[in-house]
C-alpha atoms as a PDB file:
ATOM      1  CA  UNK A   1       0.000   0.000   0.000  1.00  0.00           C
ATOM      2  CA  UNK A   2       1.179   3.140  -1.079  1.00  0.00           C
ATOM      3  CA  UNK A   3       2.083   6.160   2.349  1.00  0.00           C
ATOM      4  CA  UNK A   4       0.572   8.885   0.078  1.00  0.00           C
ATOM      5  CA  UNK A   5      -2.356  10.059   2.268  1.00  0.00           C
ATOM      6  CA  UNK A   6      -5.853  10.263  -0.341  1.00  0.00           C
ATOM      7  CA  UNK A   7      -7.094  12.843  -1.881  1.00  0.00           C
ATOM      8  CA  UNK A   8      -9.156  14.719   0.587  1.00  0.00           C
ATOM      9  CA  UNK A   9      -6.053  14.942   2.531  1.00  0.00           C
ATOM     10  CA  UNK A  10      -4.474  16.219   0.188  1.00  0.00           C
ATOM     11  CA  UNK A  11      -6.791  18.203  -0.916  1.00  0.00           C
ATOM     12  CA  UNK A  12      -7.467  19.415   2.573  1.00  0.00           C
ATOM     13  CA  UNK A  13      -3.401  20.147   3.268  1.00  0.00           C
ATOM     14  CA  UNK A  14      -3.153  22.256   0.141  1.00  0.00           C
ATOM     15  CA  UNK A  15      -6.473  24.027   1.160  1.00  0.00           C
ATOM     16  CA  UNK A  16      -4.922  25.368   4.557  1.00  0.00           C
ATOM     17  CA  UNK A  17      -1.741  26.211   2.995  1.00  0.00           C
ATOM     18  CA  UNK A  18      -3.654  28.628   0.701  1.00  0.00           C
ATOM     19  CA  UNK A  19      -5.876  29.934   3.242  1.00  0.00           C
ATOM     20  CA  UNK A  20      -3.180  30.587   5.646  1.00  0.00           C
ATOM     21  CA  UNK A  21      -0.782  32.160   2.702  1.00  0.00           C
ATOM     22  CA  UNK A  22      -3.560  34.268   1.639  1.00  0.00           C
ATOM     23  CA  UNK A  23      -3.685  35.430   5.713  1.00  0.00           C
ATOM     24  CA  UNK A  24      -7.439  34.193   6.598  1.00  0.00           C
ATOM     25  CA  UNK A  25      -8.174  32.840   9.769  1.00  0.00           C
ATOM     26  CA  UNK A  26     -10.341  29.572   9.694  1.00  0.00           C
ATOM     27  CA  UNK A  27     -13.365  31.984  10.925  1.00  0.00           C
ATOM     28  CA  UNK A  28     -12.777  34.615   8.254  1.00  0.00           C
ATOM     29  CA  UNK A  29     -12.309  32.642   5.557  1.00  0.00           C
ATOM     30  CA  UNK A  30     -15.359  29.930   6.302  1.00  0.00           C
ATOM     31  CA  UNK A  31     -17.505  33.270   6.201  1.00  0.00           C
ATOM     32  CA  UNK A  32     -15.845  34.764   2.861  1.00  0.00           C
ATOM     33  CA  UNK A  33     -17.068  30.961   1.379  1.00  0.00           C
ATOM     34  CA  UNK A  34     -20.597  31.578   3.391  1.00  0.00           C
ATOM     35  CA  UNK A  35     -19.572  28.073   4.964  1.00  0.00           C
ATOM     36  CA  UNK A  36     -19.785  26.863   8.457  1.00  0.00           C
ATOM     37  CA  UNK A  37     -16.603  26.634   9.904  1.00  0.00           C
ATOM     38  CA  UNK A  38     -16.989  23.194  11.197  1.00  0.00           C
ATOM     39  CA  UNK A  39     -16.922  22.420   7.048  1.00  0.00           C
ATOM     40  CA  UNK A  40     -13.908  24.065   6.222  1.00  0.00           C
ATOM     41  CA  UNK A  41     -12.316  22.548   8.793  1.00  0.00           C
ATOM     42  CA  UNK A  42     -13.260  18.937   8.400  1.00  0.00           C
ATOM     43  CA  UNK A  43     -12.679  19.573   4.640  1.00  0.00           C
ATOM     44  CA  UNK A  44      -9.154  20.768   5.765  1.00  0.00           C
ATOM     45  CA  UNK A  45      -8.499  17.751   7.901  1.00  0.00           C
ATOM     46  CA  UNK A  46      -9.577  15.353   4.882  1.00  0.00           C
ATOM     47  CA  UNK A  47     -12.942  14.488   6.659  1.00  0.00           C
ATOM     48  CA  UNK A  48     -15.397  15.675   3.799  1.00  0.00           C
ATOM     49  CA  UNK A  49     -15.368  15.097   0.363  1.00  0.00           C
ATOM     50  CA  UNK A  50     -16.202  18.579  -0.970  1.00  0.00           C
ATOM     51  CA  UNK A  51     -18.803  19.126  -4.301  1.00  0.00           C
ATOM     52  CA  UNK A  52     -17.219  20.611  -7.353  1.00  0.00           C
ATOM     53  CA  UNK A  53     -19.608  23.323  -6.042  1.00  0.00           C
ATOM     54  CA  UNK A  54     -17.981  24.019  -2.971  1.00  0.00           C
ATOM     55  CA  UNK A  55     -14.523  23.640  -4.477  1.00  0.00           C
ATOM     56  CA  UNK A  56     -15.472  26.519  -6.925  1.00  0.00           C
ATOM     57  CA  UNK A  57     -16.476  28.749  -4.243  1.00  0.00           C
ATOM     58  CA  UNK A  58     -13.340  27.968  -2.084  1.00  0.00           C
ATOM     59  CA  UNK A  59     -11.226  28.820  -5.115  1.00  0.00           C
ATOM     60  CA  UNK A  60     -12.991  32.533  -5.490  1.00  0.00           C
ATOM     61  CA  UNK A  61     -12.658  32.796  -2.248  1.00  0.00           C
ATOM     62  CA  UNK A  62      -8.795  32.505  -2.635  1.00  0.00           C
ATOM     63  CA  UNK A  63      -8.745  34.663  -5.826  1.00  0.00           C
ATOM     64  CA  UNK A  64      -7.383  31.798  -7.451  1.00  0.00           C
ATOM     65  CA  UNK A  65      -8.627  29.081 -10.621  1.00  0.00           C
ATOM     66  CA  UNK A  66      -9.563  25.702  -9.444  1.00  0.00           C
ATOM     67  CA  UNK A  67      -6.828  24.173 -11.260  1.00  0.00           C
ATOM     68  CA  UNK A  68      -4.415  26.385  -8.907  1.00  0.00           C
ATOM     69  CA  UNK A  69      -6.212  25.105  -5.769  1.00  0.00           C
ATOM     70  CA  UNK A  70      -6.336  21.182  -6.791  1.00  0.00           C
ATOM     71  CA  UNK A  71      -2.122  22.116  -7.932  1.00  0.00           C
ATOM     72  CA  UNK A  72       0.115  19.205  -7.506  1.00  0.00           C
ATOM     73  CA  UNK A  73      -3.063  16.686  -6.574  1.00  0.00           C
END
């Protein structure tokens, strides 16, 4: 079995990184989305596997494309 953690871990690693390079607080940033905090966060910890929808709006939020935000997936 392959150490390379899945997807929404990933996905949720390279989330935070953005968020916290882009200088939002968990708080701040789950209400830029209009998301519950309690999301972002279990999407950042790899415990929800986000809609396209949702992954759209976290992207605008970030002023960046989806492809930047899903980056090295």
């Amino acid at each position: 079995m392959s150490k390379t953690p899945n997807i929404l871990v990933r996905f949720g690693q390279r989330l935070r990184e953005l968020r916290k390079k882009a200088g939002f607080s968990q708080e701040q940033f789950a209400q830029r989305c209009e998301l519950d905090r309690t999301y972002v966060g279990g999407i950042e910890r790899g415990e929800r596997n986000v809609s396209l929808r949702n992954i759209e709006v976290l992207a605008r939020a970030l002023s960046v494309s989806v492809s930047e935000l899903t980056k090295g997936l």
